[in-house]
N, C-alpha and C. Protein backbone atom coordinates (compact mmCIF):
# COMPACT_ATOMS: atom_id res chain seq x y z
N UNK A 1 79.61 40.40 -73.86
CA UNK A 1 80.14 40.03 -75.15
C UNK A 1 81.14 41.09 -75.58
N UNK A 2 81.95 40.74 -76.47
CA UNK A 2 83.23 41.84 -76.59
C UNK A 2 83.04 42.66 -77.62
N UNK A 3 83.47 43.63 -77.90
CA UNK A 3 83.36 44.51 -79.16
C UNK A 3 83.92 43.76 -80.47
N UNK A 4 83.21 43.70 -81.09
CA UNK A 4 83.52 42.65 -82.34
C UNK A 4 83.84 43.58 -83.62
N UNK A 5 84.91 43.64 -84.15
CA UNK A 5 85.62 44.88 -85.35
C UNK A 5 85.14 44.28 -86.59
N UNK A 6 85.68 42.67 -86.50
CA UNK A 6 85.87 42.62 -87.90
C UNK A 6 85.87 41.37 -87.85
N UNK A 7 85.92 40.13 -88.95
CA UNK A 7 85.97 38.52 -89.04
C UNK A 7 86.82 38.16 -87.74
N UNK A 8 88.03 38.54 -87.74
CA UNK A 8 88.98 38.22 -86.92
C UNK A 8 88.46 38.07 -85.37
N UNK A 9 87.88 38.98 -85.10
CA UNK A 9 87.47 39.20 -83.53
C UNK A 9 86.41 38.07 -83.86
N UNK A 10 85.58 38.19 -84.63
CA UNK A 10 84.14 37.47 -84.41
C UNK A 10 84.60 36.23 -84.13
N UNK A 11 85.32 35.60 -85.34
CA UNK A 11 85.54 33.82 -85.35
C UNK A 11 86.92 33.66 -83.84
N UNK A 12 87.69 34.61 -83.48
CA UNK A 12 87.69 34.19 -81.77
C UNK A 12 86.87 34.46 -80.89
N UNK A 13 85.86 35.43 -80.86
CA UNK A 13 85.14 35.30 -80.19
C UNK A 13 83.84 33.36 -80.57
N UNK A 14 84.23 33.19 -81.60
CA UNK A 14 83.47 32.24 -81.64
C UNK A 14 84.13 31.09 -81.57
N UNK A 15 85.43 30.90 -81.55
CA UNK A 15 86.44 29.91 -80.91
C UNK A 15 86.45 29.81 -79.62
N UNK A 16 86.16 31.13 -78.63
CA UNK A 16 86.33 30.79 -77.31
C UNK A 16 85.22 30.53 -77.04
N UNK A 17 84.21 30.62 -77.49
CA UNK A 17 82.61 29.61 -77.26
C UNK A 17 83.08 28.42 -77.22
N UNK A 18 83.14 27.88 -78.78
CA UNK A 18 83.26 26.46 -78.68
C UNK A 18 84.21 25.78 -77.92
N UNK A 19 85.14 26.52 -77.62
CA UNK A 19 86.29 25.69 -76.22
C UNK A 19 85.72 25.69 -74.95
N UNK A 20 84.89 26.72 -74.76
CA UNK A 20 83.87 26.71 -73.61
C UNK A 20 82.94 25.44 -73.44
N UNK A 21 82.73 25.47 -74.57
CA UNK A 21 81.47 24.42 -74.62
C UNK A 21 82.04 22.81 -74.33
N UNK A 22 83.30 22.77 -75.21
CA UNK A 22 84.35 21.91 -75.22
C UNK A 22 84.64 21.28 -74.23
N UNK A 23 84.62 22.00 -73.01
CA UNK A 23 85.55 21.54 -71.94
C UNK A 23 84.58 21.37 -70.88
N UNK A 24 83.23 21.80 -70.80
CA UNK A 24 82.07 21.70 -70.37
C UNK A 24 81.74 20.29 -70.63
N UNK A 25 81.69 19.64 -72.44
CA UNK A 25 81.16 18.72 -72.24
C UNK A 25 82.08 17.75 -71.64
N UNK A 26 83.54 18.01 -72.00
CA UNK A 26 84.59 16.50 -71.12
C UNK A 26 84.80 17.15 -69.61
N UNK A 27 84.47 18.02 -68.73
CA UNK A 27 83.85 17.80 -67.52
C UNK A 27 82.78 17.01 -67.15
N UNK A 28 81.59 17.46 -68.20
CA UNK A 28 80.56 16.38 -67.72
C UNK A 28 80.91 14.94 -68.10
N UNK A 29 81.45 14.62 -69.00
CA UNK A 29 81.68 13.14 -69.57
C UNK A 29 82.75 12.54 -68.06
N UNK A 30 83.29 13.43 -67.60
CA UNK A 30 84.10 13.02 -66.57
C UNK A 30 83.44 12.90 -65.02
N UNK A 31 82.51 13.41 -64.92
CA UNK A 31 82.23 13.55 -63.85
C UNK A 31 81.07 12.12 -63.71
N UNK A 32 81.75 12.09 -62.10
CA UNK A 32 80.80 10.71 -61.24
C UNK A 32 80.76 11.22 -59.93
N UNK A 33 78.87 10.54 -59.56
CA UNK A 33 78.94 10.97 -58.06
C UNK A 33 79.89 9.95 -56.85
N UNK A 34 79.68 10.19 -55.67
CA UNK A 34 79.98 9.10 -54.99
C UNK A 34 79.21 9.35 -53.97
N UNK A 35 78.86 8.16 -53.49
CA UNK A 35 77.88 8.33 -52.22
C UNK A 35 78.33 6.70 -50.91
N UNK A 36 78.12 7.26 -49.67
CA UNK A 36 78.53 6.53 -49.06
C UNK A 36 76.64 6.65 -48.06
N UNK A 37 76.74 5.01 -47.49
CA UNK A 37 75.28 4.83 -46.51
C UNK A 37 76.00 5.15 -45.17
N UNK A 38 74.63 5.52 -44.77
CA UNK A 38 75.07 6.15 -43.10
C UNK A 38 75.99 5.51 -42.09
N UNK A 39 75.69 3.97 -42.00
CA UNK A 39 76.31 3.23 -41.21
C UNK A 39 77.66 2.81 -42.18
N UNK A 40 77.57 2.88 -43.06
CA UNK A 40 79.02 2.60 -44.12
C UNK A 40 79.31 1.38 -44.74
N UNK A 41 77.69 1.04 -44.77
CA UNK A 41 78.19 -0.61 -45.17
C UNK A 41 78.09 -0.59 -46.39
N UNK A 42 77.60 0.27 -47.48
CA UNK A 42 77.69 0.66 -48.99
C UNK A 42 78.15 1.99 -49.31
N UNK A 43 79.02 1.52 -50.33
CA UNK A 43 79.01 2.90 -51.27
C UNK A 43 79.26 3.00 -52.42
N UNK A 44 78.70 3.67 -53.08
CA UNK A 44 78.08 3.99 -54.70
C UNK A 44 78.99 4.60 -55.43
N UNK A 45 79.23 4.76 -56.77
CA UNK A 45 79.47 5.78 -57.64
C UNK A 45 78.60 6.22 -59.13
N UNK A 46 78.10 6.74 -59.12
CA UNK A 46 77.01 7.22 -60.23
C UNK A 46 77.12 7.99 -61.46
N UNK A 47 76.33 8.31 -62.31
CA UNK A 47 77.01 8.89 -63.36
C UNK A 47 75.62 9.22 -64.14
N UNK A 48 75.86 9.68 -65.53
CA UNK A 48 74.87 10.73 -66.32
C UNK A 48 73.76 9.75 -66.43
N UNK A 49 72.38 10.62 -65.74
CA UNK A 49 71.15 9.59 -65.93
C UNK A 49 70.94 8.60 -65.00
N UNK A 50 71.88 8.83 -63.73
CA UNK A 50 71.73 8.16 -62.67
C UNK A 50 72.09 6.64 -62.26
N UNK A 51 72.64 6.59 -63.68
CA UNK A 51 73.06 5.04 -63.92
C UNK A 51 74.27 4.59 -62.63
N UNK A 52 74.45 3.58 -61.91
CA UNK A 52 74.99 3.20 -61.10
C UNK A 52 76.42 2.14 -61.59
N UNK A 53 77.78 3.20 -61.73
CA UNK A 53 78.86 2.84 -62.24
C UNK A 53 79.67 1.45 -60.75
N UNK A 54 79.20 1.74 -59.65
CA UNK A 54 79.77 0.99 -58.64
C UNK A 54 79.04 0.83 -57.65
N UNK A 55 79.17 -0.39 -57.34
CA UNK A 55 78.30 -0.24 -55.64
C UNK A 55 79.22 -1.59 -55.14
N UNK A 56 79.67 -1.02 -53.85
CA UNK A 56 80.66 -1.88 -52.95
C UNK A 56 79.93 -2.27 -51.79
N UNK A 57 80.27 -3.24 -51.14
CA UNK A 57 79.15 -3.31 -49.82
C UNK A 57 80.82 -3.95 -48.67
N UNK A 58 80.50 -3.89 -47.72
CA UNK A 58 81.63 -3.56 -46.81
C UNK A 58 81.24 -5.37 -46.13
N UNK A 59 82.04 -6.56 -45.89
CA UNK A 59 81.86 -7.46 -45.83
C UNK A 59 80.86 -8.36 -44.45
N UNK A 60 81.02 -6.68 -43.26
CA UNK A 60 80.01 -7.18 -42.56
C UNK A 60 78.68 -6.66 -43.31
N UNK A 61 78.33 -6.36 -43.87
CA UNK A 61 76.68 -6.10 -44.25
C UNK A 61 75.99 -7.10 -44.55
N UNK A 62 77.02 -8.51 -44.62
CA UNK A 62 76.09 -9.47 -45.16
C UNK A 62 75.13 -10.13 -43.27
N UNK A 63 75.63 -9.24 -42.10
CA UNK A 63 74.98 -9.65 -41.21
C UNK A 63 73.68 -8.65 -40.97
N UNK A 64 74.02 -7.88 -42.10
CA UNK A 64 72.22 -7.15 -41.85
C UNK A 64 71.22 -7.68 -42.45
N UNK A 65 70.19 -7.49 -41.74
CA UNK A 65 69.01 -7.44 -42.30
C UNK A 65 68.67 -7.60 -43.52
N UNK A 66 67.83 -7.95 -44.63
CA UNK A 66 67.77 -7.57 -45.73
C UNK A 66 67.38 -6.12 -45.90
N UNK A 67 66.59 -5.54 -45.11
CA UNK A 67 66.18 -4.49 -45.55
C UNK A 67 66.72 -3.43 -45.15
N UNK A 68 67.21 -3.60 -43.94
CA UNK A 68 68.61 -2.97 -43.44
C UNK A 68 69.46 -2.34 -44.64
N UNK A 69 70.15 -3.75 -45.30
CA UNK A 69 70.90 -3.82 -46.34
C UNK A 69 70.88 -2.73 -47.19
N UNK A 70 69.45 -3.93 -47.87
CA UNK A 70 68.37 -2.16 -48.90
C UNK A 70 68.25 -1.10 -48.91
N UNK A 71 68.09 -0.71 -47.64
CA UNK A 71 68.15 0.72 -47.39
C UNK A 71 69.85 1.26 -47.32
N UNK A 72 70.77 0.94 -47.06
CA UNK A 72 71.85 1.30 -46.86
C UNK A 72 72.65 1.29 -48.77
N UNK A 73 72.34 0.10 -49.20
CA UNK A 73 72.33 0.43 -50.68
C UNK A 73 71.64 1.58 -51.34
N UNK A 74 69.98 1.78 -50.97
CA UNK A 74 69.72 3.01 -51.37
C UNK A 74 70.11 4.20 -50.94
N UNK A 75 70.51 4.69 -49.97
CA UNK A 75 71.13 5.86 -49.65
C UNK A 75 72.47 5.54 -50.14
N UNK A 76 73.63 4.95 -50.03
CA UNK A 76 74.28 5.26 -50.84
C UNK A 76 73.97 5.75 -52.51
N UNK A 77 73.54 4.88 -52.95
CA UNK A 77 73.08 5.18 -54.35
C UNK A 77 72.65 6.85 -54.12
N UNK A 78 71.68 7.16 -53.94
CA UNK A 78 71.00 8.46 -53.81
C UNK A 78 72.07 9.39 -53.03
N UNK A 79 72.96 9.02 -52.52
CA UNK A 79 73.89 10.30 -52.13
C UNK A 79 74.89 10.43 -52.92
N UNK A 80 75.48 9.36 -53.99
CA UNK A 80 75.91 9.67 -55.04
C UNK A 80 75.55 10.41 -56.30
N UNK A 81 74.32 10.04 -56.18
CA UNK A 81 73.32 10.44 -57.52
C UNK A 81 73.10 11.98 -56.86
N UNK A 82 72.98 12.69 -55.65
CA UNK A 82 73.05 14.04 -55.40
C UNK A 82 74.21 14.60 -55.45
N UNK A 83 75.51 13.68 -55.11
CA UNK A 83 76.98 14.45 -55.14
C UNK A 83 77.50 14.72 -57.45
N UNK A 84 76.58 13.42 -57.66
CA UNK A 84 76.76 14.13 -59.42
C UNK A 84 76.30 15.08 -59.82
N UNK A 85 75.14 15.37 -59.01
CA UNK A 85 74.05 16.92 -59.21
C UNK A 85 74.73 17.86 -58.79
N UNK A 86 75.30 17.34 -58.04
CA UNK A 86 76.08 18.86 -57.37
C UNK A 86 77.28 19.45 -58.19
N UNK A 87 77.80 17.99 -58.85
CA UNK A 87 79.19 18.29 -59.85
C UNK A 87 78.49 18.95 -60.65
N UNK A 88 77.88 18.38 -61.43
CA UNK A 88 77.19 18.57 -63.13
C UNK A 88 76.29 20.35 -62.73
N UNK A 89 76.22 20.46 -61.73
CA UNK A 89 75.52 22.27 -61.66
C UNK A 89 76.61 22.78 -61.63
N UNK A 90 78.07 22.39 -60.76
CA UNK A 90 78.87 23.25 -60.62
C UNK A 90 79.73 23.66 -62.03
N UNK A 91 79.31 22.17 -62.66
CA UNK A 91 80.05 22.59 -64.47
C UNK A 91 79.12 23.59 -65.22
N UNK A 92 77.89 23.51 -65.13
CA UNK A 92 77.13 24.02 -65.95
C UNK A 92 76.59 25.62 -65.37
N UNK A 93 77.27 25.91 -64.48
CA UNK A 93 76.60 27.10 -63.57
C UNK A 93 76.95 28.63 -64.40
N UNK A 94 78.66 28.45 -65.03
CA UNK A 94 78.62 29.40 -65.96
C UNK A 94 77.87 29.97 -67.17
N UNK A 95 77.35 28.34 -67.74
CA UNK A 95 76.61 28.99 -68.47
C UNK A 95 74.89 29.18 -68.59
N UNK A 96 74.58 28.59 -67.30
CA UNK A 96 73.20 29.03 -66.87
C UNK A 96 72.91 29.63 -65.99
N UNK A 97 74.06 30.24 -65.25
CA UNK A 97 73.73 31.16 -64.22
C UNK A 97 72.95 32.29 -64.94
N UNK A 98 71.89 32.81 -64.29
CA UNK A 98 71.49 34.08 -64.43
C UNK A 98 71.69 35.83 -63.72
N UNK A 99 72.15 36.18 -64.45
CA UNK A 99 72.81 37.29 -63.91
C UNK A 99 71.50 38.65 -63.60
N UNK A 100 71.68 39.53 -62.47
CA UNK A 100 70.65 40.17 -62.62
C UNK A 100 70.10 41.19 -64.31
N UNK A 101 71.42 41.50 -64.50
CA UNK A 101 70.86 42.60 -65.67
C UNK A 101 70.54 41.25 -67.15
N UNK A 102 70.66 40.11 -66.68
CA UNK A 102 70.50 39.18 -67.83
C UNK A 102 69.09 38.67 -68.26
N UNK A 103 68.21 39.55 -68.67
CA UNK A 103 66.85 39.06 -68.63
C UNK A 103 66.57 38.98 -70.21
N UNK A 104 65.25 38.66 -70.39
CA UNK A 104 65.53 38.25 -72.22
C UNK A 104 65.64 39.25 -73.29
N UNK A 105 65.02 40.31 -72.46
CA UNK A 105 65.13 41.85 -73.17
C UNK A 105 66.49 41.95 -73.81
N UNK A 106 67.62 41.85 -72.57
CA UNK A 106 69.05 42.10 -72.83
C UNK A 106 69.57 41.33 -73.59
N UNK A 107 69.17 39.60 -73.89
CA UNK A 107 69.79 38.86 -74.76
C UNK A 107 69.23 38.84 -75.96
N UNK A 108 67.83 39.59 -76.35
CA UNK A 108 67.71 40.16 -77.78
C UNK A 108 68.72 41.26 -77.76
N UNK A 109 68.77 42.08 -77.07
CA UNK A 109 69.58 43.24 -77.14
C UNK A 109 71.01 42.77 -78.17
N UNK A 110 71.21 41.59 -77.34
CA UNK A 110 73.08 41.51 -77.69
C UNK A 110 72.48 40.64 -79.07
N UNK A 111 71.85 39.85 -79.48
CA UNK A 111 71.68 39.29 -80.61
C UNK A 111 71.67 40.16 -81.96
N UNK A 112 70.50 41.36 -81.08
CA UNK A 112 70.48 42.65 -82.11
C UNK A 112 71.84 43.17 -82.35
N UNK A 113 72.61 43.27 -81.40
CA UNK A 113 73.97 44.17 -81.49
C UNK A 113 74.79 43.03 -82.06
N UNK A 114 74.73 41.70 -82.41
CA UNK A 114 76.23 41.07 -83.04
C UNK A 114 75.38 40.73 -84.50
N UNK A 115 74.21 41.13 -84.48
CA UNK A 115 73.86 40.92 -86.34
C UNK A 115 74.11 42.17 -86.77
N UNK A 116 73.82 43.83 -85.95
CA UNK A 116 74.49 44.83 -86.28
C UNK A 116 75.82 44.51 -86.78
N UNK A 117 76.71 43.64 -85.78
CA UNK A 117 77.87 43.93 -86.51
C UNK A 117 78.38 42.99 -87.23
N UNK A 118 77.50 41.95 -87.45
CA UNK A 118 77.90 41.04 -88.86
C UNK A 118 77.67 42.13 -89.99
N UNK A 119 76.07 42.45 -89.84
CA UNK A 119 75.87 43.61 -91.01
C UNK A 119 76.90 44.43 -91.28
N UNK A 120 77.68 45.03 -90.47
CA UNK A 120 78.33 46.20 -90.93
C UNK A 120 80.15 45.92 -91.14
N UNK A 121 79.98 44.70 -91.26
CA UNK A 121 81.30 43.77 -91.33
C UNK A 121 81.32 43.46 -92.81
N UNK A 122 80.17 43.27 -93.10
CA UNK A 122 79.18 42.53 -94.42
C UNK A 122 79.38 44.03 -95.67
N UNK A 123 79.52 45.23 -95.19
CA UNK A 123 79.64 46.33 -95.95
C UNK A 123 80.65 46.82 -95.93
N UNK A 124 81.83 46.89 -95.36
CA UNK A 124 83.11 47.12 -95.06
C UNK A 124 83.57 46.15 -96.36
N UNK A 125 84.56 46.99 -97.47
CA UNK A 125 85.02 47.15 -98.41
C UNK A 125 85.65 45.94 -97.98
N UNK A 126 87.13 46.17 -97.51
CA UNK A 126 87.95 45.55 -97.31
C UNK A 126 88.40 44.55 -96.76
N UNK A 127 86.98 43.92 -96.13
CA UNK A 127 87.12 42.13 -95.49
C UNK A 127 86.13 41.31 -97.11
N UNK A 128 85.79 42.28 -97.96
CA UNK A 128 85.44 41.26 -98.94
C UNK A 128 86.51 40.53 -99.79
C-alpha cells in the first residue's frame, strides 16, 4: 500500500481500487469457456455458474451412438466449464493471490497503518 499524506493520495489511492475492481468485474462479465469433445463431434461455450452459452455438434455425430453422443456433449461441456475456471482464476489471481509475507497479522497491520493515517489526516489543520 502506498504512503498516504493527505485526502489527495488517499481518494487515488482509493480510485485505483475501484478501477481495479472495475475492470475485474467486465473481465469476468466477459469471459466464456470453450470446450471441444475428444473425437470433435461437440463443442461448448460456457459461462458464470456453468451455464451453457453454446453447444454445436458436428453433422456426423448424428451417426453415433446415443451415448457415444452424450458423452462427447459432456466432455465438451466440462472442458469448457474448466477453460472458464481457468479464465475467471487468471482474472481474479491478483487479487487473491497470497503472497508469502501476506498473512492476517500483516493485513491488520496495514488496516492499523491507513486508520493511523486517516487519524492523523483528521488532525492536520489545514485539510479541514
Amino acid at each position: 500500500m502506498p504512503e498516504i499524506r493527505d485526502f489527495t493520495d488517499l481518494a487515488a489511492y482509493a480510485q485505483e481500487q475501484l478501477e481495479r475492481v472495475a475492470k475485474m468485474q467486465s473481465d469476468m462479465a466477459g469471459a466464456a469457456g470453450q470446450g471441444v469433445s475428444p473425437q470433435r463431434y461437440a463443442r461448448a461455450r460456457t459461462g458464470p455458474g456453468g451455464r451453457v452459452l453454446e453447444l454445436r455438434l458436428d453433422p456426423d455425430a448424428s451417426s453415433l451412438p446415443v451415448t457415444e453422443l452424450a458423452d462427447e456433449i459432456v466432455a465438451a461441456i466440462s472442458a469448457a466449464q474448466a477453460d472458464f475456471a481457468t479464465q475467471t482464476d487468471a482474472i481474479m489471481a491478483p487479487l487473491l493471490e497470497a503472497r508469502p509475507s501476506d498473512t492476517f497479522d500483516d493485513g491488520i497491520r496495514r488496516l492499523d497503518a491507513l486508520t493511523d493515517d486517516l487519524d492523523r489526516l483528521m488532525q492536520r489543520r489545514d485539510l479541514r
